[in-house]
N, C-alpha and C. Protein backbone atom coordinates (compact mmCIF):
# COMPACT_ATOMS: atom_id res chain seq x y z
N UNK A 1 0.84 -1.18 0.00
CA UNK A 1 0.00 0.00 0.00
C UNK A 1 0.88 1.23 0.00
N UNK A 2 0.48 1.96 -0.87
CA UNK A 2 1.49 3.50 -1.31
C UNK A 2 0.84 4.35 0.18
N UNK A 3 1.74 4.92 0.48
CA UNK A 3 2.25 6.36 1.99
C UNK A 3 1.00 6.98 1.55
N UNK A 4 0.04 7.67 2.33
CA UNK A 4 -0.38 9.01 2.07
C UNK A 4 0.07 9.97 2.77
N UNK A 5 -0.35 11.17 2.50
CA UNK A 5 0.34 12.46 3.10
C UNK A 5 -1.27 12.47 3.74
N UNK A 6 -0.99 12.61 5.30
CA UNK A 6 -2.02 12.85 6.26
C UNK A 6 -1.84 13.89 7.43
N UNK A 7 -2.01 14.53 7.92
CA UNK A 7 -2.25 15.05 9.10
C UNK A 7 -1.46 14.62 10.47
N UNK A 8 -0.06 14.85 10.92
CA UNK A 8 0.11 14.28 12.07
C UNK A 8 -0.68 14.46 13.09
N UNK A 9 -1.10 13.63 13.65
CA UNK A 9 -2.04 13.44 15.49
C UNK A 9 -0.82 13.94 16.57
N UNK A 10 0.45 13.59 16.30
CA UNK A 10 0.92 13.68 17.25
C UNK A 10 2.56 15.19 17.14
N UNK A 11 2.37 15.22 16.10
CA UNK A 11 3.74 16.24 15.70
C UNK A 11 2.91 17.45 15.24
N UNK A 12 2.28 18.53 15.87
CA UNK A 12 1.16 19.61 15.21
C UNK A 12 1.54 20.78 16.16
N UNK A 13 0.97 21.81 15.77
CA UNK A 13 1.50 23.47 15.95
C UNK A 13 -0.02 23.69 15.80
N UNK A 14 -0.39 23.71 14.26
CA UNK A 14 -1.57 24.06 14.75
C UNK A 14 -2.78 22.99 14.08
N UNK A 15 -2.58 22.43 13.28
CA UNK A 15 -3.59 21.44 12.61
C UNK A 15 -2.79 20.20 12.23
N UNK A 16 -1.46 20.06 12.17
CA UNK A 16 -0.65 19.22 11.98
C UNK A 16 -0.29 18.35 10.53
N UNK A 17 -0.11 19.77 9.71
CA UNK A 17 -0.29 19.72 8.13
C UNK A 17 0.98 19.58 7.87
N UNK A 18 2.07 20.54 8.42
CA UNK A 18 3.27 20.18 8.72
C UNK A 18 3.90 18.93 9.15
N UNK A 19 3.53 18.62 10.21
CA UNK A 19 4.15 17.33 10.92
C UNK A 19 4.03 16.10 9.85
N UNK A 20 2.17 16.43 8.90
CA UNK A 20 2.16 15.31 7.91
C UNK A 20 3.14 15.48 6.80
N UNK A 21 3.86 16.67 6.43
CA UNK A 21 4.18 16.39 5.62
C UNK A 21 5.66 16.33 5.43
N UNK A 22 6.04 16.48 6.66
CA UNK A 22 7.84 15.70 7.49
C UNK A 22 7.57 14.70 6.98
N UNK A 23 6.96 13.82 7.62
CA UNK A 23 6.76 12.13 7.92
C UNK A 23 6.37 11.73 6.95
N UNK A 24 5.72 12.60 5.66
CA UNK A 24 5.67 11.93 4.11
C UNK A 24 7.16 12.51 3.57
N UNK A 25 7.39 12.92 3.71
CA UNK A 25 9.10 13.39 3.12
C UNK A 25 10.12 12.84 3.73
N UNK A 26 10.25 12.47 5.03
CA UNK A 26 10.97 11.91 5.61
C UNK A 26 12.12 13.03 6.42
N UNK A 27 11.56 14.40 6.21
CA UNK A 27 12.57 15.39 6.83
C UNK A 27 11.66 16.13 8.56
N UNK A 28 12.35 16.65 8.77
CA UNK A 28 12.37 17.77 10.06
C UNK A 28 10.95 18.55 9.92
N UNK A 29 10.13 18.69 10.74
CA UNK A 29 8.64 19.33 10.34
C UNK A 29 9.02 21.01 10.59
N UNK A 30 10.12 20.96 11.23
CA UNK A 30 10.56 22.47 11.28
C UNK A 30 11.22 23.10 10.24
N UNK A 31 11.80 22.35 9.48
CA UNK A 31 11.84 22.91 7.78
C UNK A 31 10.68 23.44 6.73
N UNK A 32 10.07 22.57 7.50
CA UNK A 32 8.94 22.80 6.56
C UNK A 32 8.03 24.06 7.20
N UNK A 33 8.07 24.53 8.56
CA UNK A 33 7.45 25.34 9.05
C UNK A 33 7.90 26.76 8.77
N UNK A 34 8.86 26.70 8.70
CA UNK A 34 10.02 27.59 8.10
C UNK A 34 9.51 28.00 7.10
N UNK A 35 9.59 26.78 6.52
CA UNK A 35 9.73 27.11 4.57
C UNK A 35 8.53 27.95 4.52
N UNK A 36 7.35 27.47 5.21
CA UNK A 36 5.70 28.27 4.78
C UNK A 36 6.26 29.45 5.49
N UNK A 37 6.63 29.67 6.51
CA UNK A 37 6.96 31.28 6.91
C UNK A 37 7.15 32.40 6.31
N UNK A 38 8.55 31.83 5.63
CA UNK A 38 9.84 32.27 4.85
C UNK A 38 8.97 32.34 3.59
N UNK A 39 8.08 31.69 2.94
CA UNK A 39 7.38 32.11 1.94
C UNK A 39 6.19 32.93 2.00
N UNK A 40 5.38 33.17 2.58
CA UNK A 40 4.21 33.83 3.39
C UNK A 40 3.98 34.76 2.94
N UNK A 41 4.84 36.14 3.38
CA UNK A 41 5.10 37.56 2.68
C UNK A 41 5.64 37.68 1.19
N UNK A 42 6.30 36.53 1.44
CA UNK A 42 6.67 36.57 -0.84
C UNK A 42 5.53 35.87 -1.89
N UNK A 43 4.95 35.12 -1.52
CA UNK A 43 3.44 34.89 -2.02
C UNK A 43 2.47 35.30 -2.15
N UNK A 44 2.34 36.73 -1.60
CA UNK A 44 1.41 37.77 -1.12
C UNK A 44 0.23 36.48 -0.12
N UNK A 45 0.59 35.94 0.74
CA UNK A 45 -0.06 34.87 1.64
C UNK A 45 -0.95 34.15 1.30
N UNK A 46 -0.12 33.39 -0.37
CA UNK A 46 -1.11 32.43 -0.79
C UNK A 46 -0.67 31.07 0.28
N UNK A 47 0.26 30.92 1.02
CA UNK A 47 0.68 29.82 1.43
C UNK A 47 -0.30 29.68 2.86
N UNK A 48 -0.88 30.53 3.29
CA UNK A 48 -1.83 30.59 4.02
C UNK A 48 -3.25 29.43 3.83
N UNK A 49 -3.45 29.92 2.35
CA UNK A 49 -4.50 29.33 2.23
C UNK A 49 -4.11 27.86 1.93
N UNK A 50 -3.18 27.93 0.85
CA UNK A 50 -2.78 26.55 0.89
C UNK A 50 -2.67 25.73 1.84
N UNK A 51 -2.31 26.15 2.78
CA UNK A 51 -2.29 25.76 4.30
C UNK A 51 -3.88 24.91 4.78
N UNK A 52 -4.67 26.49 4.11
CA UNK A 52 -6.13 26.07 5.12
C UNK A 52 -6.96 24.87 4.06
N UNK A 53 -6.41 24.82 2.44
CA UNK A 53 -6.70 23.90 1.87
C UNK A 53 -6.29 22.17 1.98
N UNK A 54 -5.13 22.09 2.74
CA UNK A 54 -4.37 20.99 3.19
C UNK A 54 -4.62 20.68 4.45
N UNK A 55 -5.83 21.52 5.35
CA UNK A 55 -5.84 21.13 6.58
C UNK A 55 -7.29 20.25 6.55
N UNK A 56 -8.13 20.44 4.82
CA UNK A 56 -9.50 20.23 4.75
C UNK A 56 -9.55 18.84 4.08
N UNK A 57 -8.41 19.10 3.36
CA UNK A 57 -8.09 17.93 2.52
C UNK A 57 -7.02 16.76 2.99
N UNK A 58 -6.23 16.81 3.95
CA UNK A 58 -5.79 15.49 4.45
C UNK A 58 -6.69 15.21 5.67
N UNK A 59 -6.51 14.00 5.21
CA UNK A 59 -7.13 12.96 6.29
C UNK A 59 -5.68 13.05 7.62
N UNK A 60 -6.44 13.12 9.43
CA UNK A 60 -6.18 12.79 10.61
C UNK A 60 -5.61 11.49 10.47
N UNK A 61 -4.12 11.26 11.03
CA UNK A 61 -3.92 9.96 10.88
C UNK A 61 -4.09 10.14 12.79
N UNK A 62 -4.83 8.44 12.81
CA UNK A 62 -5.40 8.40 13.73
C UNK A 62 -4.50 7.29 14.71
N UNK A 63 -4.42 7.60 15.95
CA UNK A 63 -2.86 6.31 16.86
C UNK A 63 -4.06 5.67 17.69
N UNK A 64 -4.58 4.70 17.72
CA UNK A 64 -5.27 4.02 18.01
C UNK A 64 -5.04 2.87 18.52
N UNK A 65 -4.60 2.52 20.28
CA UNK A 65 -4.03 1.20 20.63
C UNK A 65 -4.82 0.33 20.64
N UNK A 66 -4.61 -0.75 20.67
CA UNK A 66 -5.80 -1.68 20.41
C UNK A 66 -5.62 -2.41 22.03
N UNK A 67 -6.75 -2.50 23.16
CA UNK A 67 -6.39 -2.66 24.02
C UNK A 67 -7.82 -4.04 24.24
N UNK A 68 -7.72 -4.79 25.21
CA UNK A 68 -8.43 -5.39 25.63
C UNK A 68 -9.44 -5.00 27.11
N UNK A 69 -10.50 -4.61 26.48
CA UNK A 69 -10.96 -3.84 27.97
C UNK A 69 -11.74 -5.46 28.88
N UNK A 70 -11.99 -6.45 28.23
CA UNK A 70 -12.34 -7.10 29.08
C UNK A 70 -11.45 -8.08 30.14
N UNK A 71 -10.14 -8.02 29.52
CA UNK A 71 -9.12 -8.49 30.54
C UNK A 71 -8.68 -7.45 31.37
N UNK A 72 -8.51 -6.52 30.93
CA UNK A 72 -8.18 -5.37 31.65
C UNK A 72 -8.95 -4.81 33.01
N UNK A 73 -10.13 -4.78 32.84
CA UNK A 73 -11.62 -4.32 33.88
C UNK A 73 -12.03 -5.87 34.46
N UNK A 74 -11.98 -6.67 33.93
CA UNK A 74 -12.42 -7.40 34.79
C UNK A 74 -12.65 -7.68 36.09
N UNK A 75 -13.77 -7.79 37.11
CA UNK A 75 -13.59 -8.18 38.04
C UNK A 75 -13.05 -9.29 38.54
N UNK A 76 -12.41 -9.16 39.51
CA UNK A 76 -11.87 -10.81 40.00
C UNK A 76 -12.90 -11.66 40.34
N UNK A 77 -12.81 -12.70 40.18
CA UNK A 77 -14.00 -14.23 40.38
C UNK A 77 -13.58 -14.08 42.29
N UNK A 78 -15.06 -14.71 43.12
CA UNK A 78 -15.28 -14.08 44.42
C UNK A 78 -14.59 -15.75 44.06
N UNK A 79 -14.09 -16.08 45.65
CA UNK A 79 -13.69 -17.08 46.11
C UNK A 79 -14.81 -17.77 46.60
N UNK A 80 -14.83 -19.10 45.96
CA UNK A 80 -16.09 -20.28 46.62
C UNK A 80 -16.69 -20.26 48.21
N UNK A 81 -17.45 -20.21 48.61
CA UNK A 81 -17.40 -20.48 49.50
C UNK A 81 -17.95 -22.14 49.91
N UNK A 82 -17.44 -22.88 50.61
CA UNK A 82 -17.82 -24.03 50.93
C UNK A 82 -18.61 -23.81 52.43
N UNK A 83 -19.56 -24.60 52.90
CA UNK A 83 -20.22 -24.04 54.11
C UNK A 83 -20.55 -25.47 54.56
């Protein structure tokens, strides 16, 4: 299955459009935060929107542990009583 470029859950500033798109590039999410900065005022702040278009259009990658709640919560079994 081919990478998508998603949304980091866990590497975000403010929507985590950046962080997704470190972890699809494989670089520093602070380069890339940079880079939209550093371009911002020279784009007349199209990178803005691009921004708000990439925050609508990637999908949340979602960290989801997979846990067992019925071993986990279980109550303990009462001890027999014999009488």
């Amino acid at each position: 299955m081919k990478n998508r470029i998603t949304r980091s859950s866990t590497n975000r500033m403010l929507a985590g459009v950046c962080g997704g798109l470190g972890e699809y590039f494989g670089i520093d999410s602070t380069w890339i935060r940079l880079l939209f900065i550093f371009l911002t005022p020279l784009t007349y702040f199209l990178t803005i929107l691009v921004y708000v278009v990439c925050v609508f259009s990637f999908p949340e990658t979602r960290n989801i542990q997979e846990t067992d709640f019925r071993r986990k919560y279980r109550r303990p079994k009462a001890s027999k009583k014999y009488y």
